[in-house]
Protein backbone atom coordinates (compact mmCIF):
# COMPACT_ATOMS: atom_id res chain seq x y z
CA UNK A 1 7.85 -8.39 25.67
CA UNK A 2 10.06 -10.23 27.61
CA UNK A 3 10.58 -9.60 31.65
CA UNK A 4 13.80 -7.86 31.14
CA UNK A 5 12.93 -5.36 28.03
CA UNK A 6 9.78 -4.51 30.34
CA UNK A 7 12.47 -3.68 33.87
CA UNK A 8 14.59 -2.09 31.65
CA UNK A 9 12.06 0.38 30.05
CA UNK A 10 10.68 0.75 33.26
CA UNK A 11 13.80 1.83 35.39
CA UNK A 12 14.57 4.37 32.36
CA UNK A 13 11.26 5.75 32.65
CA UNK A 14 12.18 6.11 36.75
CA UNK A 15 15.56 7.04 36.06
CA UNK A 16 14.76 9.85 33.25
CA UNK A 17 11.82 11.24 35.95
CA UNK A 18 9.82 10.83 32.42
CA UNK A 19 6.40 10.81 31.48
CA UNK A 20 7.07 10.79 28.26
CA UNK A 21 9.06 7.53 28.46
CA UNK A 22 6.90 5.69 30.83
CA UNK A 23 4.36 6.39 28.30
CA UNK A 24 6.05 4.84 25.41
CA UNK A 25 6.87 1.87 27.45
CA UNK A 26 3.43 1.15 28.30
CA UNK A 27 2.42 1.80 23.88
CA UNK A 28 5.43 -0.94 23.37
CA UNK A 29 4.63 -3.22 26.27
CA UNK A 30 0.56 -2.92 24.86
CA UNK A 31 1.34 -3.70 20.65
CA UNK A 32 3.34 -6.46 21.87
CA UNK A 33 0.95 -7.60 24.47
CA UNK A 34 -1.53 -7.03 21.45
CA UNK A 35 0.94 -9.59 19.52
CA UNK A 36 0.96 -12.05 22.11
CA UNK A 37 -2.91 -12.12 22.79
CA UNK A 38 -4.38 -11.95 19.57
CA UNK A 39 -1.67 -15.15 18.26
CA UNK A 40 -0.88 -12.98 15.23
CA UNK A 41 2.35 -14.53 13.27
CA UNK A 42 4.40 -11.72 12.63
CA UNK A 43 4.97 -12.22 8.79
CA UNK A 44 2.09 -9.49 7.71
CA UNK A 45 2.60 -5.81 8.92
CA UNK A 46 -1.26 -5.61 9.31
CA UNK A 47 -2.93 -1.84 8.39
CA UNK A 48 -6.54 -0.63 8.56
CA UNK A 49 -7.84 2.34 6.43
CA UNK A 50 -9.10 5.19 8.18
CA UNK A 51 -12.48 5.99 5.77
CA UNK A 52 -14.58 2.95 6.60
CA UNK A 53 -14.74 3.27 9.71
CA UNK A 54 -16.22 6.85 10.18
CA UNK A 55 -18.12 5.68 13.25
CA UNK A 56 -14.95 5.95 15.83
CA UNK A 57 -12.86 8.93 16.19
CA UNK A 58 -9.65 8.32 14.77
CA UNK A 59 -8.66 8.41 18.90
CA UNK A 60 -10.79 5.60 19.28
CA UNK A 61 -9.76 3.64 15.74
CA UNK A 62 -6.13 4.31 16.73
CA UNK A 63 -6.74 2.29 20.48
CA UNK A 64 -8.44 -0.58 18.44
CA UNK A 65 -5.37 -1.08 16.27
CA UNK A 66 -3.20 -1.26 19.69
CA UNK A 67 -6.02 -3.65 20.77
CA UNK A 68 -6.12 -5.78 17.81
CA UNK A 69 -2.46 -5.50 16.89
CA UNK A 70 -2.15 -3.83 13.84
CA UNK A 71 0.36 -1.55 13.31
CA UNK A 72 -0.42 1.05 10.83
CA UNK A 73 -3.52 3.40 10.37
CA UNK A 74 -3.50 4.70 6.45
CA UNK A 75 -5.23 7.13 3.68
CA UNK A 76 -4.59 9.49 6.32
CA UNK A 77 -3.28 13.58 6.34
CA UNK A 78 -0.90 15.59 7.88
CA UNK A 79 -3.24 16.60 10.28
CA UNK A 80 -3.72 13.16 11.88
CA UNK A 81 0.00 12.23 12.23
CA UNK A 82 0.54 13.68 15.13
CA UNK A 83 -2.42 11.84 16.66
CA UNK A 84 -0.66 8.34 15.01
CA UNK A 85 2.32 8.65 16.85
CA UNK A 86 0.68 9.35 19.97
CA UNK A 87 -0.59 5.50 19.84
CA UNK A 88 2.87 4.63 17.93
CA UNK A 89 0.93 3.59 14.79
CA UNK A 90 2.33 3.80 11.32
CA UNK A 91 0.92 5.77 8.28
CA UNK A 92 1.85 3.00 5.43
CA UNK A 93 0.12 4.85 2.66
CA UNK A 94 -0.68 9.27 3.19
CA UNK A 95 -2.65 11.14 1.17
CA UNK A 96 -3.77 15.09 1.39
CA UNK A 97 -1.52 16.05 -1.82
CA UNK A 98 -4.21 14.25 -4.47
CA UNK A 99 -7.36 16.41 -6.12
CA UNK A 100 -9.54 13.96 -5.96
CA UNK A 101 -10.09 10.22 -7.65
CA UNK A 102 -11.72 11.60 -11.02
CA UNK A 103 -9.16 14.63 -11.56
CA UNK A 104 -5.69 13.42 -11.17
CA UNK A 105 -2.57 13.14 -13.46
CA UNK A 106 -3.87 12.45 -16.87
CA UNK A 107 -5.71 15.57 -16.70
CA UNK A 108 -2.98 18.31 -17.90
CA UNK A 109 -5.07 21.35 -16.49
CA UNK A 110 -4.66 19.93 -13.30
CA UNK A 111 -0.56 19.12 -13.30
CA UNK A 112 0.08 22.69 -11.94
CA UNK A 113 -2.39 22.12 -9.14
CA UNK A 114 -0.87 18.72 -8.05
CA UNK A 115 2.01 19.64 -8.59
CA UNK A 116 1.44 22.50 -6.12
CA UNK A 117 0.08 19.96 -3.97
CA UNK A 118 2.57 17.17 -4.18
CA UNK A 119 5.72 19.51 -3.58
CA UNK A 120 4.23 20.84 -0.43
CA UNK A 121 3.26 17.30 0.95
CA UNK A 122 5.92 15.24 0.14
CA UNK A 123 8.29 16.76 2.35
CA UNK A 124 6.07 16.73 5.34
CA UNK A 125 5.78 12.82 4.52
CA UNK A 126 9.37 12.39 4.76
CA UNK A 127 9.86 14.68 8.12
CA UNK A 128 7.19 12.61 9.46
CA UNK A 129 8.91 9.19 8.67
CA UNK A 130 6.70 7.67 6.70
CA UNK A 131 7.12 6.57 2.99
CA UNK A 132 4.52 5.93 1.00
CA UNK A 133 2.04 8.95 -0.61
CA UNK A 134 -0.67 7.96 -2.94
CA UNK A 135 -1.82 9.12 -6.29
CA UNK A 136 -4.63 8.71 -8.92
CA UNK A 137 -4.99 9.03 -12.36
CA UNK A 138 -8.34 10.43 -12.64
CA UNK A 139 -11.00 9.49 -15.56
CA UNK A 140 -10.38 9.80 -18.86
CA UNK A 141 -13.43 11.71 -20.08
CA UNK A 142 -13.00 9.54 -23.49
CA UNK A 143 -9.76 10.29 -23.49
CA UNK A 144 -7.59 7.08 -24.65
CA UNK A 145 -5.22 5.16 -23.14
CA UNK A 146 -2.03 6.51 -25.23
CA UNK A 147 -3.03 9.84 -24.17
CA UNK A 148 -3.93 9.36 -20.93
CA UNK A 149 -0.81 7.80 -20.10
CA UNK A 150 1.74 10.13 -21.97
CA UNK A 151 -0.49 12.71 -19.89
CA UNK A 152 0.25 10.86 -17.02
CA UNK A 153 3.85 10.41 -16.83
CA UNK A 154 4.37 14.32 -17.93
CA UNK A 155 2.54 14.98 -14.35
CA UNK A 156 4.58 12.76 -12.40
CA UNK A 157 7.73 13.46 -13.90
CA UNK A 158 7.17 17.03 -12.86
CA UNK A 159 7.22 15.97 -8.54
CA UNK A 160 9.30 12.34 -9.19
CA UNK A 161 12.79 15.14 -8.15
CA UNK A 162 10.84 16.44 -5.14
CA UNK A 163 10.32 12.80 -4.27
CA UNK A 164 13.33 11.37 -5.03
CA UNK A 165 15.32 14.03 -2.82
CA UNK A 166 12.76 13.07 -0.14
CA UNK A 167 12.76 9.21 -0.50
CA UNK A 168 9.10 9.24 -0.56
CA UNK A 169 7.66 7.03 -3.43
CA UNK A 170 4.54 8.16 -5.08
CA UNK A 171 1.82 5.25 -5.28
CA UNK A 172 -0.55 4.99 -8.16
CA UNK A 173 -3.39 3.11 -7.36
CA UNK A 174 -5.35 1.20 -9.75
CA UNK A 175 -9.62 1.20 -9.46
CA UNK A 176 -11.89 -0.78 -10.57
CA UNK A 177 -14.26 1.16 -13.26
CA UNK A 178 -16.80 -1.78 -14.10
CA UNK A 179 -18.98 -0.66 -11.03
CA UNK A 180 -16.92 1.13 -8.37
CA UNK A 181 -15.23 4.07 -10.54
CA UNK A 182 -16.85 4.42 -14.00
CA UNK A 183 -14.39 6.23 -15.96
CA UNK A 184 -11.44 5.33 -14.03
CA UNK A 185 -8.24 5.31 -16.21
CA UNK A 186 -5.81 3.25 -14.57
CA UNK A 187 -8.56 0.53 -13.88
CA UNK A 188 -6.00 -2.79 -14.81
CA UNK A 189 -2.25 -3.77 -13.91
CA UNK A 190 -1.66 -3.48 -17.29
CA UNK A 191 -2.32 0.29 -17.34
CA UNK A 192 -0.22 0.94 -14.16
CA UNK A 193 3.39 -1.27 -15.18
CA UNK A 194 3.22 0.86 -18.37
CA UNK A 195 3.42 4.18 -16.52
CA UNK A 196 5.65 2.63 -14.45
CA UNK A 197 7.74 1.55 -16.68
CA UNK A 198 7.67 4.78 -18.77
CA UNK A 199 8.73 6.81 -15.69
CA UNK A 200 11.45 4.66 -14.58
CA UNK A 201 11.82 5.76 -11.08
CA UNK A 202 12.26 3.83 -7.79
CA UNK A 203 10.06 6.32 -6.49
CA UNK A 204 7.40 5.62 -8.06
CA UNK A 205 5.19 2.63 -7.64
CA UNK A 206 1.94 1.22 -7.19
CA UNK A 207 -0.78 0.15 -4.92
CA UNK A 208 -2.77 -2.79 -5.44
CA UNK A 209 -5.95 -2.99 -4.49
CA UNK A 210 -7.10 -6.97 -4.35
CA UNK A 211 -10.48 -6.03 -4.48
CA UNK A 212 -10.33 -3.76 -7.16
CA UNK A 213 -8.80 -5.85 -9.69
CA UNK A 214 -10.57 -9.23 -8.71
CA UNK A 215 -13.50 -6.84 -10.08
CA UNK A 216 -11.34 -5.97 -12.98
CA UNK A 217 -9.35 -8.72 -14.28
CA UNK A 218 -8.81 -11.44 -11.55
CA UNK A 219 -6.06 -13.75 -11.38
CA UNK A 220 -4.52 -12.15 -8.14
CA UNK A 221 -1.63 -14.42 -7.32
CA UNK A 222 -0.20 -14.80 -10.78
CA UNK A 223 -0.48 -10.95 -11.04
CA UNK A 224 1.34 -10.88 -7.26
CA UNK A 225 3.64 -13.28 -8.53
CA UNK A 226 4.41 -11.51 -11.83
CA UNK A 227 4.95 -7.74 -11.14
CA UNK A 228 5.75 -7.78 -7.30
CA UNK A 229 8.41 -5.66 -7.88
CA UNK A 230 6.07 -2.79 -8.97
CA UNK A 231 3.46 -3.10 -5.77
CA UNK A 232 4.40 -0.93 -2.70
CA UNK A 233 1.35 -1.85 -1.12
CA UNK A 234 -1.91 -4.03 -1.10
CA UNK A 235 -5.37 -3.51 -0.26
CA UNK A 236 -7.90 -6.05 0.64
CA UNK A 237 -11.71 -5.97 0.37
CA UNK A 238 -14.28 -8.42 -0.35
CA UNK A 239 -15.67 -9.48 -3.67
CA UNK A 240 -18.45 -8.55 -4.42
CA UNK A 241 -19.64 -5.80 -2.63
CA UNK A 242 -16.82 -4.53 -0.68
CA UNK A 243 -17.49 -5.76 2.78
CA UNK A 244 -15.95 -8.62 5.15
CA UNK A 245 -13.14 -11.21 3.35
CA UNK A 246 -14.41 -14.05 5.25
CA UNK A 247 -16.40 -16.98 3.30
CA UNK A 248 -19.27 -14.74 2.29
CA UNK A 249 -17.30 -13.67 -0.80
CA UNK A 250 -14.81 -15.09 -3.71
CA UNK A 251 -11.71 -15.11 -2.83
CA UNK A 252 -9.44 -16.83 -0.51
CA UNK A 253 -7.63 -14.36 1.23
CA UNK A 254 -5.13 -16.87 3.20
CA UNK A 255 -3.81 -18.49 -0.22
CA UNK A 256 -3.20 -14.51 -1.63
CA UNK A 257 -1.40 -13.95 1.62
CA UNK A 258 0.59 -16.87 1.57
CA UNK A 259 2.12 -15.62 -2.22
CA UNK A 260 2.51 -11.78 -0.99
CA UNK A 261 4.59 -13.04 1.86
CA UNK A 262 6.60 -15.74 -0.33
CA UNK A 263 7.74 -12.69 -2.85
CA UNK A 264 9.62 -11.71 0.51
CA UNK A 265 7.45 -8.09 0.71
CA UNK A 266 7.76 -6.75 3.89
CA UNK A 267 5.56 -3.78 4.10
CA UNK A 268 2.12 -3.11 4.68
CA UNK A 269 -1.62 -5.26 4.16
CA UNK A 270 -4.50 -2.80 4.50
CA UNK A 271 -7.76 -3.67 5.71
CA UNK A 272 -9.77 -1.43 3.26
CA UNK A 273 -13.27 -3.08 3.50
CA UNK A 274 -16.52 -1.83 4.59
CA UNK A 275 -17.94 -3.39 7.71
CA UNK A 276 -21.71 -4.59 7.15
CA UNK A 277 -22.25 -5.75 10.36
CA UNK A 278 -22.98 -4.47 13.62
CA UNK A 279 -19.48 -5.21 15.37
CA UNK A 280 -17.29 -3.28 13.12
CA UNK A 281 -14.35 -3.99 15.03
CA UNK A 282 -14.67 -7.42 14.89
CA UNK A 283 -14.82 -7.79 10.95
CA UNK A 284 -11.94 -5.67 11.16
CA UNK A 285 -10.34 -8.29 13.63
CA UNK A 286 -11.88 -11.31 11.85
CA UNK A 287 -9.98 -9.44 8.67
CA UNK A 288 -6.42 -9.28 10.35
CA UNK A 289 -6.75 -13.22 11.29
CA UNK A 290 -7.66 -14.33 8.12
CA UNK A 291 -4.64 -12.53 6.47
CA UNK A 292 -2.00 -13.13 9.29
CA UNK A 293 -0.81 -16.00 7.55
C-alpha cells in the first residue's frame, strides 16, 4: 500500500470515530503487506481449501491466508462467512446445498432433496457476494453414462432459474474414481462438457480438479487449453497421493499455471492438497509460490 492510501484510510478511520474502519484499514494495509512480503506476482488469485487443514480453527486458517497472502478460503458454509469477512477473505467455491459426493444429481430420488437444498442456498450465496456453489454427480451404482447424464441435467435444470436470477453458477466437479472415488460418475472432462453442453446455461460450469484428472486421464494443459471456457475454477493437489506439488510428485505445477493464466482466467487457484509434513503451513506456502507464476 502506498504512503498516501495508508494516511488516507487512516484519517477516515479518525475522522468517522470508527472502529470498524480502522479495522478494515489495518485487514487492507496487512493482505497487501502480505503481497509485498511474500513477492507474490499478482496474476493468480491464490485460495486454500478449508478440509485439509482440520488442525487450525478456521480463525487461525483465516490469519494464515492474511499471512501468506492468499485471498480466498473455499468448500466452506454459510455458517463460516461471516467469520471470512471478518479477515476480508473470499469464498471462491461454497458448498452446504450438496448431499454428499456419492448421492448427487444423477440420482432422481434425490432431485427433490437438492433441489430443496440448492434453492435455499443459492440465495444466501448471492447476498453474501460470492459466486461460485459446487455440485456432484454422485456414483452411478451401474448405472450408465446415457442415463446418468440425462439424470443429471433433469436435476440441474430444476435450480439452473433459481441460479440464474441469483447470478450464482453451479460448479460440477469432476473426481477421480480409479482410487480416490470408486463409482464416481463424472470422473473425466469428457463426462462434464457433455452435461454442460446439454444444459446450456452460463450458470452452470465446472471445477477442475488438476489432481483428479492427472489420476484420470492426464494431459492437463491441452485439456486447460481446450475447454477453458467451461472451468470456473481449478484445484491443485499432488500426484500421486494427494499431498505437497513440489518435486516429490508428477507434475509441474508452474508450466500448468503459466497456460491457466495465458487463457486470460481471472478467478480463483485452490490449494486442495493434504499436508504430510509437520509444518502444514509451510506446504501450504511452498504451494502458493510454486503456482504464483
Amino acid at each position: 500500500m502506498n504512503i498516501s492510501r495508508r494516511n488516507a484510510l487512516k484519517t477516515l478511520g479518525a475522522a468517522m470515530g470508527s472502529a470498524t474502519v480502522l479495522g478494515l484499514a489495518g485487514r487492507i494495509q496487512a493482505a497487501e503487506d502480505a503481497l509485498e512480503k511474500e513477492n507474490l506476482k499478482g496474476n493468480i488469485n491464490h485460495s486454500v481449501c478449508r478440509w485439509p487443514y482440520g488442525s487450525l480453527s478456521l480463525e487461525e486458517l483465516c490469519a494464515v491466508c492474511n499471512e501468506i497472502g492468499i485471498k480466498g478460503l473455499e468448500i466452506v458454509g454459510p455458517d463460516t462467512w461471516a467469520t471470512l469477512k471478518k479477515y476480508d477473505l473470499y469464498c471462491p467455491m461454497c458448498n452446504g446445498a450438496e448431499t454428499g459426493l456419492e448421492v448427487g444429481f444423477v440420482h432422481t430420488d434425490a432431485h427433490s432433496t437438492l433441489k430443496t437444498n440448492y434453492e435455499r442456498v443459492i440465495p444466501m450465496v448471492a447476498e453474501a457476494g460470492f459466486k461460485n456453489l459446487i455440485c456432484f454427480s454422485g456414483n452411478s451404482n451401474g448405472m450408465d453414462d446415457e442415463t446418468g447424464m440425462n439424470n443429471f441435467v433433469t436435476g440441474i435444470k430444476q435450480i439452473i432459474g433459481t441460479a440464474e436470477k441469483h447470478g450464482v453458477v453451479i460448479c460440477l466437479e469432476m473426481l477421480n474414481s480409479r482410487v480416490s472415488h470408486r463409482g464416481y460418475m463424472a470422473d473425466t472432462t469428457w463426462w462434464g462438457v457433455e452435461v454442460a453442453d446439454r444444459i446450456g446455461s452460463d450458470n452452470f460450469k465446472l471445477l477442475y480438479d488438476i489432481f483428479h484428472m492427472q489420476v484420470m486421464e492426464g494431459d492437463i494443459i491441452s485439456r486447460i487449453r481446450q475447454y477453458h471456457e467451461y472451468f470456473a475454477h481449478y484445484h491443485t493437489g499432488g500426484v500421486p497421493g494427494r499431498n505437497e506439488i513440489d518435486e516429490t510428485q508428477e507434475l509441474f505445477y508452474p508450466a500448468i499455471m503459466r497456460a491457466i493464466v495465458e487463457t486470460g482466467y481471472t478467478g480463483y487457484v485452490g490449494q486442495e492438497f493434504v499436508p504430510s509434513r509437520g509444518d502444514a503451513v509451510a506446504s501450504l506456502r511452498q504451494g502458493v509460490h510454486i503456482c504464483d507464476v
